[in-house]
PDB file of N, CA and C in Angstrom:
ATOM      1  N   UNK A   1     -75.664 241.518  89.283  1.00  0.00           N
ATOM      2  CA  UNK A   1     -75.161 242.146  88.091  1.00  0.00           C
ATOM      3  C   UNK A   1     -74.871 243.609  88.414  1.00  0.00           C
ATOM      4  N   UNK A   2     -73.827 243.999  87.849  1.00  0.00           N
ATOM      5  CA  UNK A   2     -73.150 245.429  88.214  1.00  0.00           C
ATOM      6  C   UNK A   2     -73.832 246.493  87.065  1.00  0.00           C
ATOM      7  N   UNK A   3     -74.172 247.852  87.775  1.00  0.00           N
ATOM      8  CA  UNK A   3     -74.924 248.364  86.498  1.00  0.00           C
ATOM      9  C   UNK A   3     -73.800 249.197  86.502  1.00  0.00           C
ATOM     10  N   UNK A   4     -73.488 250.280  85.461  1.00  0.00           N
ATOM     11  CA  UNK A   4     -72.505 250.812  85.491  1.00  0.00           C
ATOM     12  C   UNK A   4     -72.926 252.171  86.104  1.00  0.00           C
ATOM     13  N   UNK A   5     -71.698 253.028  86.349  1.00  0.00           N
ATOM     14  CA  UNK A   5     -72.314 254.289  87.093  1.00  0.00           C
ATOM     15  C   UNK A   5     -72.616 255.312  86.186  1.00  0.00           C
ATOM     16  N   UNK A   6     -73.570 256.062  86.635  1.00  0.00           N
ATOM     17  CA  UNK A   6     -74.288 257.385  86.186  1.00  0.00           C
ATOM     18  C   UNK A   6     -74.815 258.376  86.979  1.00  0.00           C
ATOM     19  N   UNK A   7     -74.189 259.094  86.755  1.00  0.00           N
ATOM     20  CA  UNK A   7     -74.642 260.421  87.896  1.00  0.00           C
ATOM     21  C   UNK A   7     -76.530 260.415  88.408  1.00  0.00           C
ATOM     22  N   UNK A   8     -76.554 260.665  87.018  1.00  0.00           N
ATOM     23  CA  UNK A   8     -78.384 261.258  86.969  1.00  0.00           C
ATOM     24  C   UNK A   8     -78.944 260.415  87.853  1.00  0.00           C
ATOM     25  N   UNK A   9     -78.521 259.152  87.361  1.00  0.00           N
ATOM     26  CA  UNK A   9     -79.372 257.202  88.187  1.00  0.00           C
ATOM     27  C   UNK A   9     -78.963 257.635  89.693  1.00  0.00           C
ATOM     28  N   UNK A  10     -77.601 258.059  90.093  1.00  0.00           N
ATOM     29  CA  UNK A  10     -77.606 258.244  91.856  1.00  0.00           C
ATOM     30  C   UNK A  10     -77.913 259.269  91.711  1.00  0.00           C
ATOM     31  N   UNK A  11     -78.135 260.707  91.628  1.00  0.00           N
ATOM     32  CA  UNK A  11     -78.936 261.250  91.994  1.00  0.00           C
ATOM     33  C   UNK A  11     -80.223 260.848  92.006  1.00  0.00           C
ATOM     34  N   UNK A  12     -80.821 260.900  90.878  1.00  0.00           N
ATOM     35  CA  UNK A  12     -82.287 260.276  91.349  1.00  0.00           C
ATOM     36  C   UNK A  12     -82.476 259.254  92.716  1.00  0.00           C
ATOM     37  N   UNK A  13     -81.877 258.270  92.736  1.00  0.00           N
ATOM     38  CA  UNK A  13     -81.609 257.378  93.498  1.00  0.00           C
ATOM     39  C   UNK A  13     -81.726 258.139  94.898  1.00  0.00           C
ATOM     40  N   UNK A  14     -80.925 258.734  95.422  1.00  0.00           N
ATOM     41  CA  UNK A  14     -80.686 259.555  96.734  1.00  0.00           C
ATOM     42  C   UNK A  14     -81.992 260.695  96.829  1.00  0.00           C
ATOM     43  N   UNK A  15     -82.339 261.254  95.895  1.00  0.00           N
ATOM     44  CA  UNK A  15     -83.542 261.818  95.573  1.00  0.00           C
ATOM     45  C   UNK A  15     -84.430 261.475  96.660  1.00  0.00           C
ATOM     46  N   UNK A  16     -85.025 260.171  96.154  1.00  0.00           N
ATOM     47  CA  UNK A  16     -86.070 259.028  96.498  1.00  0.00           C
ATOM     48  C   UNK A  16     -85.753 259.241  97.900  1.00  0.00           C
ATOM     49  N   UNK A  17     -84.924 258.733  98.438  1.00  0.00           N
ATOM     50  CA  UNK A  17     -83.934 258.311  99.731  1.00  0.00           C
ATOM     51  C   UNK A  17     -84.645 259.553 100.409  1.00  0.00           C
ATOM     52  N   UNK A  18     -84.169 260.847  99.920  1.00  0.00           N
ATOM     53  CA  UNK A  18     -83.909 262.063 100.936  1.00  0.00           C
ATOM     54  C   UNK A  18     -85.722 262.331 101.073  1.00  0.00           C
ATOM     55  N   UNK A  19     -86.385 261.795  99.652  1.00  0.00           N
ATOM     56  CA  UNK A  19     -87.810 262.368  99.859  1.00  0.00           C
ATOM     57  C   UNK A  19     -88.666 261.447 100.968  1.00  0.00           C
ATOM     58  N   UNK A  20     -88.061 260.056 101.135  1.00  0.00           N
ATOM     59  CA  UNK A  20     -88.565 258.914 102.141  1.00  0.00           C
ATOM     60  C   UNK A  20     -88.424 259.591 103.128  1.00  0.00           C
ATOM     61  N   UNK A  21     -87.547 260.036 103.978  1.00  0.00           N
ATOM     62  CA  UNK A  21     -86.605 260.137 104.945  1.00  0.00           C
ATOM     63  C   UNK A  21     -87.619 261.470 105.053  1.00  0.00           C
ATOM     64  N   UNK A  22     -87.486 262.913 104.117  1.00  0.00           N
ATOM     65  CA  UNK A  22     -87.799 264.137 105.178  1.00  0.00           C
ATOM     66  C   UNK A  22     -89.480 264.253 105.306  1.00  0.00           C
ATOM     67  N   UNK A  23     -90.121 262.705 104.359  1.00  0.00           N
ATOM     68  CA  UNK A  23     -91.786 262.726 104.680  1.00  0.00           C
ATOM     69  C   UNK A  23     -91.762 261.906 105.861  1.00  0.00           C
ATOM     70  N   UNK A  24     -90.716 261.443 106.805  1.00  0.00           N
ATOM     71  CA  UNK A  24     -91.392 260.841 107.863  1.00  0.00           C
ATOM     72  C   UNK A  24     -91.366 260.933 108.785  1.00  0.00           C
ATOM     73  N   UNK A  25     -91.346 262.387 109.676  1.00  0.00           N
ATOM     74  CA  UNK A  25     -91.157 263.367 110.517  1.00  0.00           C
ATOM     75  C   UNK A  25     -93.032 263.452 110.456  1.00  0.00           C
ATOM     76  N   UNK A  26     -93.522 263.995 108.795  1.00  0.00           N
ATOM     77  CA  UNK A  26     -94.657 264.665 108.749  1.00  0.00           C
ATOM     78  C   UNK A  26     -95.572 263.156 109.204  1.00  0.00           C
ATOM     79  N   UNK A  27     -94.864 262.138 108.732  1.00  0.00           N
ATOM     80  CA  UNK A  27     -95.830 260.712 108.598  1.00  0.00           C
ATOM     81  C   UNK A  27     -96.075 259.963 110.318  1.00  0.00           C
ATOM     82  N   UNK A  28     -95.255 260.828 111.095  1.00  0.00           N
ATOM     83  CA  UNK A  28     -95.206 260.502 112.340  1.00  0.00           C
ATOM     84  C   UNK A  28     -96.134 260.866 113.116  1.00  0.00           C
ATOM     85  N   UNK A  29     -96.170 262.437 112.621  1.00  0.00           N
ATOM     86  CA  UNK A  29     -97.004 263.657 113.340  1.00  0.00           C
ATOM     87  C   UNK A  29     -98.167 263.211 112.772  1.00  0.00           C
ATOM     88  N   UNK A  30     -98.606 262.867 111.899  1.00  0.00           N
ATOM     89  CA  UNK A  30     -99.505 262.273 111.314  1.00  0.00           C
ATOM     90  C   UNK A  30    -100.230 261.360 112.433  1.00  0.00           C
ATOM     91  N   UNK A  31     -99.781 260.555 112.879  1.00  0.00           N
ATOM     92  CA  UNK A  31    -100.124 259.145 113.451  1.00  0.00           C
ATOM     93  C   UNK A  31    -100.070 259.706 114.596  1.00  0.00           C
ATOM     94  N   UNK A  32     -99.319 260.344 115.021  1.00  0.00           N
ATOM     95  CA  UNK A  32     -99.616 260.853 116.441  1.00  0.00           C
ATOM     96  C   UNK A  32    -100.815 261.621 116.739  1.00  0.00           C
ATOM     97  N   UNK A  33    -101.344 262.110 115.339  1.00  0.00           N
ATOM     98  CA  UNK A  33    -102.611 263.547 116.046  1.00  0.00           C
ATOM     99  C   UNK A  33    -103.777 262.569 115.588  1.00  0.00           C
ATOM    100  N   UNK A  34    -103.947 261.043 114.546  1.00  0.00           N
ATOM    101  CA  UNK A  34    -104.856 259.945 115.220  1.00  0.00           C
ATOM    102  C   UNK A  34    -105.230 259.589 116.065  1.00  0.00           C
ATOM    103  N   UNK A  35    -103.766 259.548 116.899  1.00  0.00           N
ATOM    104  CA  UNK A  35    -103.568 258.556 118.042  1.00  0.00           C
ATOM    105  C   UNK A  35    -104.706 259.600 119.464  1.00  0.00           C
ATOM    106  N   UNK A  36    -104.256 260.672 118.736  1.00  0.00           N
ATOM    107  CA  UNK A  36    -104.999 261.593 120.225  1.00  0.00           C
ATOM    108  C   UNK A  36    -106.348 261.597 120.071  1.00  0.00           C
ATOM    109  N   UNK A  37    -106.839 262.032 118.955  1.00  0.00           N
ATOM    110  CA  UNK A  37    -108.174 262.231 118.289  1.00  0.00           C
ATOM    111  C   UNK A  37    -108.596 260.976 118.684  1.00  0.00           C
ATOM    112  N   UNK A  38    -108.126 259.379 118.402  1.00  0.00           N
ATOM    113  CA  UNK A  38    -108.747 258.712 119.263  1.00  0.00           C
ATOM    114  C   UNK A  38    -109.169 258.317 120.731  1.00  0.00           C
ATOM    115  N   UNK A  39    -107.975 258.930 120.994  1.00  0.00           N
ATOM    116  CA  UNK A  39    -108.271 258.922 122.601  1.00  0.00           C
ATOM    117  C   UNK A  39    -108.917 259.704 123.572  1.00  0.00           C
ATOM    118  N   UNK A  40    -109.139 261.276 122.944  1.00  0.00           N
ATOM    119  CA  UNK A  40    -110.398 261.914 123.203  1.00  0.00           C
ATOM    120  C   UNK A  40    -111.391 261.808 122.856  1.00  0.00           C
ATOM    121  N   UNK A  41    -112.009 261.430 121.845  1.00  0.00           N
ATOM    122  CA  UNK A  41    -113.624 261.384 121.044  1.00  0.00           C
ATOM    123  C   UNK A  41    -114.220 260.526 122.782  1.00  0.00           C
ATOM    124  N   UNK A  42    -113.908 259.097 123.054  1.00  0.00           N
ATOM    125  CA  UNK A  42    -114.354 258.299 123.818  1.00  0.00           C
ATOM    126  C   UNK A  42    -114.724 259.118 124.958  1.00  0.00           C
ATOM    127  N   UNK A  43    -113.372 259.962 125.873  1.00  0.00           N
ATOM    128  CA  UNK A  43    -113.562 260.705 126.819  1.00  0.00           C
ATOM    129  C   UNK A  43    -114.837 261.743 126.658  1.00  0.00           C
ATOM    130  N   UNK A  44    -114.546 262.635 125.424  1.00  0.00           N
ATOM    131  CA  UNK A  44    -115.673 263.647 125.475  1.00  0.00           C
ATOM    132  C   UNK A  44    -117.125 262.981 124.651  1.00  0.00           C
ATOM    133  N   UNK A  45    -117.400 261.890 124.515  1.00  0.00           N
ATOM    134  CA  UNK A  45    -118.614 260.881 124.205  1.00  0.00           C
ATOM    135  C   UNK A  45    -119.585 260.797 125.769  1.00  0.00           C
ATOM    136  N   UNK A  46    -118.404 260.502 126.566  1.00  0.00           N
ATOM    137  CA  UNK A  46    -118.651 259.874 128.145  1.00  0.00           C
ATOM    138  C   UNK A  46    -119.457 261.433 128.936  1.00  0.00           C
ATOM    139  N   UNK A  47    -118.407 262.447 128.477  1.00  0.00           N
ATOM    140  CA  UNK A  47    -118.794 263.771 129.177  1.00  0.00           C
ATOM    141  C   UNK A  47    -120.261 264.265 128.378  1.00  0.00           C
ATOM    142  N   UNK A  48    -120.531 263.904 127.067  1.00  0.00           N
ATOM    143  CA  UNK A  48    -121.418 264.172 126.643  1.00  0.00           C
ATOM    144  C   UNK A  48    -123.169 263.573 127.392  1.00  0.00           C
ATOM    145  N   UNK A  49    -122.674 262.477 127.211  1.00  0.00           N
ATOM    146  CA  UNK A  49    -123.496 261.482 127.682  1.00  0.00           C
ATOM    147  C   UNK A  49    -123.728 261.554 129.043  1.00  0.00           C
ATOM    148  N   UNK A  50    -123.212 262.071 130.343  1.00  0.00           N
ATOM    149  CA  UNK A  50    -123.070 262.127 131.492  1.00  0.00           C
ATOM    150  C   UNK A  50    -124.211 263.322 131.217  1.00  0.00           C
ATOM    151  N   UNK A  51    -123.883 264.758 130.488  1.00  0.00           N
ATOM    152  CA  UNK A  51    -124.466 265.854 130.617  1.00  0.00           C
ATOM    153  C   UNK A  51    -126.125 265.757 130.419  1.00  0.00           C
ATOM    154  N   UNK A  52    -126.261 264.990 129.355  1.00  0.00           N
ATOM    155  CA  UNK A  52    -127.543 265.046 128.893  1.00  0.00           C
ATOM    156  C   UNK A  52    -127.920 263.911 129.801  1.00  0.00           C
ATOM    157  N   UNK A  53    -127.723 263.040 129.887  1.00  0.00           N
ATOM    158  CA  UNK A  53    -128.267 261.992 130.845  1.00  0.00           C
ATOM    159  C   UNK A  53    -128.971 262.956 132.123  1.00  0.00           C
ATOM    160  N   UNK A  54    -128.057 263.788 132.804  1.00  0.00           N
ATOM    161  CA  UNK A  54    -128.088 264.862 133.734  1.00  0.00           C
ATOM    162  C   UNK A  54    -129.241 265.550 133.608  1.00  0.00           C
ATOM    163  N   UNK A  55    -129.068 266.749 132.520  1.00  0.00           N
ATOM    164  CA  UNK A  55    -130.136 266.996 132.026  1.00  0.00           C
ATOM    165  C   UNK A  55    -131.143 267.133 131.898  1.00  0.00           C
ATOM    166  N   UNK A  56    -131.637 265.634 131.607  1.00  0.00           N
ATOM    167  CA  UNK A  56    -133.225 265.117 131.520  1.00  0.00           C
ATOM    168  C   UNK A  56    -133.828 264.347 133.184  1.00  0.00           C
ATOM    169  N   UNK A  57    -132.837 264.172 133.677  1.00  0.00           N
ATOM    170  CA  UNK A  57    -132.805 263.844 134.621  1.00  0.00           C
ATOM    171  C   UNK A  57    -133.502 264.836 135.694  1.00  0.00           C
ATOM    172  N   UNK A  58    -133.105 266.375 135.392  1.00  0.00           N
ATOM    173  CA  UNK A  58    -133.097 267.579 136.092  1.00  0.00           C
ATOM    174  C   UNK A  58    -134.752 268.043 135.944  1.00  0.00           C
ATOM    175  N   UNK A  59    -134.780 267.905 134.241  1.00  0.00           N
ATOM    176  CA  UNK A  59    -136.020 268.139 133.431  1.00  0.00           C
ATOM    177  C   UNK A  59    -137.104 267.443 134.221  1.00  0.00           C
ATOM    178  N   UNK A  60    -136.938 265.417 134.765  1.00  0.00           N
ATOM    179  CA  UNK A  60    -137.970 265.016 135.280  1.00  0.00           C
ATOM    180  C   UNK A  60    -138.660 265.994 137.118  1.00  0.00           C
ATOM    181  N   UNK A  61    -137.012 266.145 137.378  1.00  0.00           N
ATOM    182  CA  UNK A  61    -137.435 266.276 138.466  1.00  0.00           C
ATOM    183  C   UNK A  61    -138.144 267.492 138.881  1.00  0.00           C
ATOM    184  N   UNK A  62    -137.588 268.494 138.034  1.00  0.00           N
ATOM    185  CA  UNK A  62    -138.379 270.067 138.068  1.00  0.00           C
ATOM    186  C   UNK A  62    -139.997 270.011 137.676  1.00  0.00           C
ATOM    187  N   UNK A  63    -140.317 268.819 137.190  1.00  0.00           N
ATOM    188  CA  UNK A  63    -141.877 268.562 136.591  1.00  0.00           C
ATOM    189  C   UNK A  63    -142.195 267.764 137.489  1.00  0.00           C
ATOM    190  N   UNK A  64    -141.397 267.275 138.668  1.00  0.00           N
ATOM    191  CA  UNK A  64    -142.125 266.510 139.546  1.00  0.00           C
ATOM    192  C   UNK A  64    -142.425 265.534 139.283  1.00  0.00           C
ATOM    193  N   UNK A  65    -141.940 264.543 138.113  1.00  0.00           N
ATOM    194  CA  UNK A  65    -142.257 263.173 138.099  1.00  0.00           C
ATOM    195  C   UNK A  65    -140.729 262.624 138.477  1.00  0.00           C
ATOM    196  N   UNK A  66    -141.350 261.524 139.075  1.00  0.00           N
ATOM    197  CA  UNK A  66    -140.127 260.540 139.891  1.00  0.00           C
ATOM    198  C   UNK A  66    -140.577 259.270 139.554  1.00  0.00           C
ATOM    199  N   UNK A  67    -141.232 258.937 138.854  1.00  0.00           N
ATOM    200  CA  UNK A  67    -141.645 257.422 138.193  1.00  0.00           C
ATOM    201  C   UNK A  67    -141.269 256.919 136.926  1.00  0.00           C
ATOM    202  N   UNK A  68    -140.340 257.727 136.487  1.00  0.00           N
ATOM    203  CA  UNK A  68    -139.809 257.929 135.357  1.00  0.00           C
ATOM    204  C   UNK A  68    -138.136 257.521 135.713  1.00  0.00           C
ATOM    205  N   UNK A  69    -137.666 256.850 135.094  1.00  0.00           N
ATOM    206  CA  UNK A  69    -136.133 257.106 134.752  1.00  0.00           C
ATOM    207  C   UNK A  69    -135.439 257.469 133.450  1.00  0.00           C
ATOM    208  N   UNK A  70    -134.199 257.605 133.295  1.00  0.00           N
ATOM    209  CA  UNK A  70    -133.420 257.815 131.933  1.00  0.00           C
ATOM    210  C   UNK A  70    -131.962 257.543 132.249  1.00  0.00           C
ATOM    211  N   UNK A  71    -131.855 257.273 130.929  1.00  0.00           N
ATOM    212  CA  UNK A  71    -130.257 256.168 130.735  1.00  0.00           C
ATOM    213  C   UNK A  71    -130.079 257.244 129.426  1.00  0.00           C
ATOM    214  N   UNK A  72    -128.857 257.069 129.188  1.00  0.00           N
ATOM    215  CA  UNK A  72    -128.218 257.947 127.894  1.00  0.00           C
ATOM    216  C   UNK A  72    -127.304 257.053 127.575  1.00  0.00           C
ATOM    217  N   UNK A  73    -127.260 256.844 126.179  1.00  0.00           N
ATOM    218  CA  UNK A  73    -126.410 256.578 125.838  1.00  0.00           C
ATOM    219  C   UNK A  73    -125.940 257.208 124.617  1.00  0.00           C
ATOM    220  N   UNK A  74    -124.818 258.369 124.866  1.00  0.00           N
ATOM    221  CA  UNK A  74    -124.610 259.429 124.249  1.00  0.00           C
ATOM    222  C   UNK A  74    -125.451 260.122 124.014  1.00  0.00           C
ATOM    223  N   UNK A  75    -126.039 260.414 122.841  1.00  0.00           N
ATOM    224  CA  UNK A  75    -127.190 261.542 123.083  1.00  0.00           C
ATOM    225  C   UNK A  75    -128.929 260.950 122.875  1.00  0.00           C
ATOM    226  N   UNK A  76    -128.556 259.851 122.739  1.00  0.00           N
ATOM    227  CA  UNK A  76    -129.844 258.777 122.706  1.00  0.00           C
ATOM    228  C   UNK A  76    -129.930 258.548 123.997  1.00  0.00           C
ATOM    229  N   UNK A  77    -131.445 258.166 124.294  1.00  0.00           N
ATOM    230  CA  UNK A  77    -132.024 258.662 126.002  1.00  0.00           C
ATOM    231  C   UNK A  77    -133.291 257.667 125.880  1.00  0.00           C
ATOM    232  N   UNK A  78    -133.163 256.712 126.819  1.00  0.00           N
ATOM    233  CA  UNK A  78    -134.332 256.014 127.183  1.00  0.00           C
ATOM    234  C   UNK A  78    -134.937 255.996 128.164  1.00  0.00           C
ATOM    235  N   UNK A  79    -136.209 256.341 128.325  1.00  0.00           N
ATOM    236  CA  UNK A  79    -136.703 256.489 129.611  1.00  0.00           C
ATOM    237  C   UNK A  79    -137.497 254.884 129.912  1.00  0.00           C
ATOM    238  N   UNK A  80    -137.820 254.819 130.977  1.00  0.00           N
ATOM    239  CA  UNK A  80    -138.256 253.713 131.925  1.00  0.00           C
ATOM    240  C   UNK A  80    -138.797 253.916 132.517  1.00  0.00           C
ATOM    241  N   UNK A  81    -139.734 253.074 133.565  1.00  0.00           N
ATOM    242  CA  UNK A  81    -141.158 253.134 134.498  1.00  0.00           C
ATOM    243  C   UNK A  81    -142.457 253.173 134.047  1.00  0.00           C
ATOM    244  N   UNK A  82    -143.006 253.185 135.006  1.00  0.00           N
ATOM    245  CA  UNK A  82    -144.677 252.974 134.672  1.00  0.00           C
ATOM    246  C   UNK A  82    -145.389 254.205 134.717  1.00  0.00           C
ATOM    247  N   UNK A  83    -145.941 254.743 133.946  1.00  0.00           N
ATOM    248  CA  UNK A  83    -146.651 255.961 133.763  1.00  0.00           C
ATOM    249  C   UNK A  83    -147.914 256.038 133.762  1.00  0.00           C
ATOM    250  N   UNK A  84    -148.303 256.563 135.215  1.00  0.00           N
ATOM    251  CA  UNK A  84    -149.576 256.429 135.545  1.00  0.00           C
ATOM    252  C   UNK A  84    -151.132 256.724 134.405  1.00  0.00           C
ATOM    253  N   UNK A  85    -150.747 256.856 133.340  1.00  0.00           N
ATOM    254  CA  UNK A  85    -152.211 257.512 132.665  1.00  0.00           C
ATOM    255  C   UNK A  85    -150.572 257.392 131.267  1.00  0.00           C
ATOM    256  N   UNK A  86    -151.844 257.483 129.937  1.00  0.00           N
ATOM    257  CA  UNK A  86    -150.905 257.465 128.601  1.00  0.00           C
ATOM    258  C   UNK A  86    -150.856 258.455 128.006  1.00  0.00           C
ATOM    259  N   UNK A  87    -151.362 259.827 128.442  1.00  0.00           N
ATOM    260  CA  UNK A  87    -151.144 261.191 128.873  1.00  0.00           C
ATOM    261  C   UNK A  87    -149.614 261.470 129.231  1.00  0.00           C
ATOM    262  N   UNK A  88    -149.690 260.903 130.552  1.00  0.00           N
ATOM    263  CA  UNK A  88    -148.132 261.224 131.048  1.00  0.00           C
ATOM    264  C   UNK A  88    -146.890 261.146 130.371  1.00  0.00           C
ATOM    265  N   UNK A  89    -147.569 259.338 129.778  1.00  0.00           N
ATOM    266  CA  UNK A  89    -146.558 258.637 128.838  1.00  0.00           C
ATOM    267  C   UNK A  89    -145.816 259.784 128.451  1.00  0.00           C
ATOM    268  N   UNK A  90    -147.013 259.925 127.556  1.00  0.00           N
ATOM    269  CA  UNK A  90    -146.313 260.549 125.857  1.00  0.00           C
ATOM    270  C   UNK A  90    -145.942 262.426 126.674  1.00  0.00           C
ATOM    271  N   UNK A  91    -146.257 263.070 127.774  1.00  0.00           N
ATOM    272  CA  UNK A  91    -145.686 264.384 127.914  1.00  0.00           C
ATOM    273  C   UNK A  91    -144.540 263.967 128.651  1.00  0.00           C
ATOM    274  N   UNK A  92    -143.868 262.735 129.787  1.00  0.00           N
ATOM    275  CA  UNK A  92    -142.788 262.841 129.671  1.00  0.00           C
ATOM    276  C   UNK A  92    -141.562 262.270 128.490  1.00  0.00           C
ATOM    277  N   UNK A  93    -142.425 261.647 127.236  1.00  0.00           N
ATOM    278  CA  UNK A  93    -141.155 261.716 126.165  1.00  0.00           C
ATOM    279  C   UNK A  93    -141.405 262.899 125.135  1.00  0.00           C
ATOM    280  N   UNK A  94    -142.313 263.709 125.713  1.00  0.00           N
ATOM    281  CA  UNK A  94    -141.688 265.011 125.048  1.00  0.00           C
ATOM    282  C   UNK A  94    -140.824 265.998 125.245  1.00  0.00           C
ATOM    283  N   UNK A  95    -141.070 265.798 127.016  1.00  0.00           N
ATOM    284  CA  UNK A  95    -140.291 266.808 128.003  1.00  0.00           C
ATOM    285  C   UNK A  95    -138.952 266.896 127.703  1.00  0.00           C
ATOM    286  N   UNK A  96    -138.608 264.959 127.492  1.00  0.00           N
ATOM    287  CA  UNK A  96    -137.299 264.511 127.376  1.00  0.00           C
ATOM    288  C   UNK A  96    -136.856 265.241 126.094  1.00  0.00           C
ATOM    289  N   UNK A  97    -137.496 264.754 125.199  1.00  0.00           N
ATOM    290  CA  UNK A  97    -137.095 264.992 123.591  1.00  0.00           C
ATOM    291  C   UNK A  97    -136.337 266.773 123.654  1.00  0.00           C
ATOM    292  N   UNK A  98    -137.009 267.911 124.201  1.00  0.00           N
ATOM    293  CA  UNK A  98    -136.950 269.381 124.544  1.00  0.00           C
ATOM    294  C   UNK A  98    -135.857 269.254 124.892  1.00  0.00           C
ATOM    295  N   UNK A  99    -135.198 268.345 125.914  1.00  0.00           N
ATOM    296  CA  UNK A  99    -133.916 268.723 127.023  1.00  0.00           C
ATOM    297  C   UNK A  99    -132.791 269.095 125.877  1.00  0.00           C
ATOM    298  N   UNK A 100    -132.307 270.045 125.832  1.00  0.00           N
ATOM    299  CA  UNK A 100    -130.849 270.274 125.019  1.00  0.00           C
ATOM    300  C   UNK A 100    -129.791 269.498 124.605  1.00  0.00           C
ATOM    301  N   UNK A 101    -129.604 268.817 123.854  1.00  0.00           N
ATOM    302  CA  UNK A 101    -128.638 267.575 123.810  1.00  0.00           C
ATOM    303  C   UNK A 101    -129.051 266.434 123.308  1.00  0.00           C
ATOM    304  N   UNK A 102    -130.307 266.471 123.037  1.00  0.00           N
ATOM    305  CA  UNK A 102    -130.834 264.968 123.231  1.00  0.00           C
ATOM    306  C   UNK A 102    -131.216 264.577 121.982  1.00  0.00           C
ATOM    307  N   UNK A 103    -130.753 263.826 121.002  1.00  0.00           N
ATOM    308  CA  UNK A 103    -131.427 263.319 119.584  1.00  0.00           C
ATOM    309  C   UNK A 103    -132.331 262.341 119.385  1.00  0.00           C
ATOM    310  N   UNK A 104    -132.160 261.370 120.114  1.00  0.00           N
ATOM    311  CA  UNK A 104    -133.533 260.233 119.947  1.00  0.00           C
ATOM    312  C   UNK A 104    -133.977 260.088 121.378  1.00  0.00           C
ATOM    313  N   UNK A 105    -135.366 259.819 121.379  1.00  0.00           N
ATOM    314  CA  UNK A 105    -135.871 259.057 122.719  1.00  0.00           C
ATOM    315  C   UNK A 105    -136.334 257.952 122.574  1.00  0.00           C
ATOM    316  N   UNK A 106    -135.996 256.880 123.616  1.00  0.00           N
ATOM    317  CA  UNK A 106    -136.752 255.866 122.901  1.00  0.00           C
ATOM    318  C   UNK A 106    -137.726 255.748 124.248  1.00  0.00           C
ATOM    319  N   UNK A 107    -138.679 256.094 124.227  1.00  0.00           N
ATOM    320  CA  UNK A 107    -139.784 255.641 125.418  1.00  0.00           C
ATOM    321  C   UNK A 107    -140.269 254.451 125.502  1.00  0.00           C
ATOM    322  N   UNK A 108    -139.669 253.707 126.654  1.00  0.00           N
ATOM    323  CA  UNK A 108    -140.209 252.039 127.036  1.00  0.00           C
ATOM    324  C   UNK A 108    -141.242 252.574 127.968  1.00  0.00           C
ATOM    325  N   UNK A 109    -141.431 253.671 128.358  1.00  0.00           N
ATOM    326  CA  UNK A 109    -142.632 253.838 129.437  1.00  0.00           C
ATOM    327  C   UNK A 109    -143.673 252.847 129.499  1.00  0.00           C
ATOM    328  N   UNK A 110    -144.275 251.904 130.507  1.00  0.00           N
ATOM    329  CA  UNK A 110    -145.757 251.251 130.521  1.00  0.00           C
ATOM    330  C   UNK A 110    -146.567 252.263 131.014  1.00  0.00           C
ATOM    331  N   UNK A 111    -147.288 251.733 130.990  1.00  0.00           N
ATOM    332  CA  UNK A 111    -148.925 252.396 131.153  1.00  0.00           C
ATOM    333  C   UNK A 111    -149.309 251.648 132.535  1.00  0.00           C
ATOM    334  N   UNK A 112    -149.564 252.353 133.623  1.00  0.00           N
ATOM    335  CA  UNK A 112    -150.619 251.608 135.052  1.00  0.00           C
ATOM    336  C   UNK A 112    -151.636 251.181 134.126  1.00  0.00           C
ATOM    337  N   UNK A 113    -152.237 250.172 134.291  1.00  0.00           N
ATOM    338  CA  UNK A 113    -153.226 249.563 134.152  1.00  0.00           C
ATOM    339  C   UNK A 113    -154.588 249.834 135.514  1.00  0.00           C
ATOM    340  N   UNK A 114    -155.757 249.521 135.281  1.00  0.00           N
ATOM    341  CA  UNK A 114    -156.694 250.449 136.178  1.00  0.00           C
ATOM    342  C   UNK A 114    -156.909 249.487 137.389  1.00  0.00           C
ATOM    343  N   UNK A 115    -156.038 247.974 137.482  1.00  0.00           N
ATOM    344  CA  UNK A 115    -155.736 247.090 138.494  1.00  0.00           C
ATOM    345  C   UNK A 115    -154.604 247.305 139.025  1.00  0.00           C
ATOM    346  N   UNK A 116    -153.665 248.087 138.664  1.00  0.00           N
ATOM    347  CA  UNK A 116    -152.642 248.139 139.149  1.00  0.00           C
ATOM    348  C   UNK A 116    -152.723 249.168 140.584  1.00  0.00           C
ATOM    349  N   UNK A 117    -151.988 248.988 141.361  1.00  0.00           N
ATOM    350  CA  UNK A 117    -151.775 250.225 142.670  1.00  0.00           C
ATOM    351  C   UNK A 117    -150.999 251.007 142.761  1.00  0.00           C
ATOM    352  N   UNK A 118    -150.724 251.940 143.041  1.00  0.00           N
ATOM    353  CA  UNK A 118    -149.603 252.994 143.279  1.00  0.00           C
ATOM    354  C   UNK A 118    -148.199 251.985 143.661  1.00  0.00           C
ATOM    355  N   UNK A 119    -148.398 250.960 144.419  1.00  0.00           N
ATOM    356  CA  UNK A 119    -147.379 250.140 144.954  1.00  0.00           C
ATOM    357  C   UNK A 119    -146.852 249.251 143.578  1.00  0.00           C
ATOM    358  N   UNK A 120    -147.619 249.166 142.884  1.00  0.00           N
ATOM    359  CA  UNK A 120    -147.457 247.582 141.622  1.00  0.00           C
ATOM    360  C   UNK A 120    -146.066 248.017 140.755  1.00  0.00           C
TER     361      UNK A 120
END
């Protein structure tokens, strides 16, 4: 069905048109500065996580324990091994907790048992 013509109706009409058209330059740039923001967070997650992993890592070794390990995952940090006395335990997941960077610890540390050997 033919509507008849009216200025106001095509203008408005072209209106619409020109307002589609000069928002999608901005709607592009838009999607593009997502697109980056996603693709760095991951990278600087990895660099994060590398540092503090590092870190605590540095922390064990300047205290001289080597029976200890740590894993990061991002700024959460689990340590591992057997900890000779439950003393140790709990001062190397404090040491950890101190290191700069670090928000949770989760200490799996065991405890030597008084059968166990330096070797076990």
């Amino acid at each position: 069905m033919n509507r008849p013509y009216h200025p106001a109706v095509e203008a408005a009409g072209s209106r619409e048109v020109e307002d589609k058209v000069s928002s999608l330059p901005a709607l592009i740039a838009f999607v593009l500065l997502l697109a980056s923001i996603g693709l760095c967070v991951p990278r600087e997650g990895r660099r994060i996580q590398g540092d503090v992993q590092e870190r605590a890592s540095v922390a064990l070794t300047a205290s001289a324990i080597s029976w200890a390990e740590v894993t990061a995952d991002g700024r959460f940090v689990t340590i591992t091994g057997t900890a000779p006395s439950p003393e140790a335990r709990l001062r190397v997941g404090q040491l950890v907790a101190a290191v700069p960077g670090v928000v949770q610890v989760d200490n799996r540390l065991t405890v030597r048992g008084p059968l166990d050997g330096p070797g076990s």
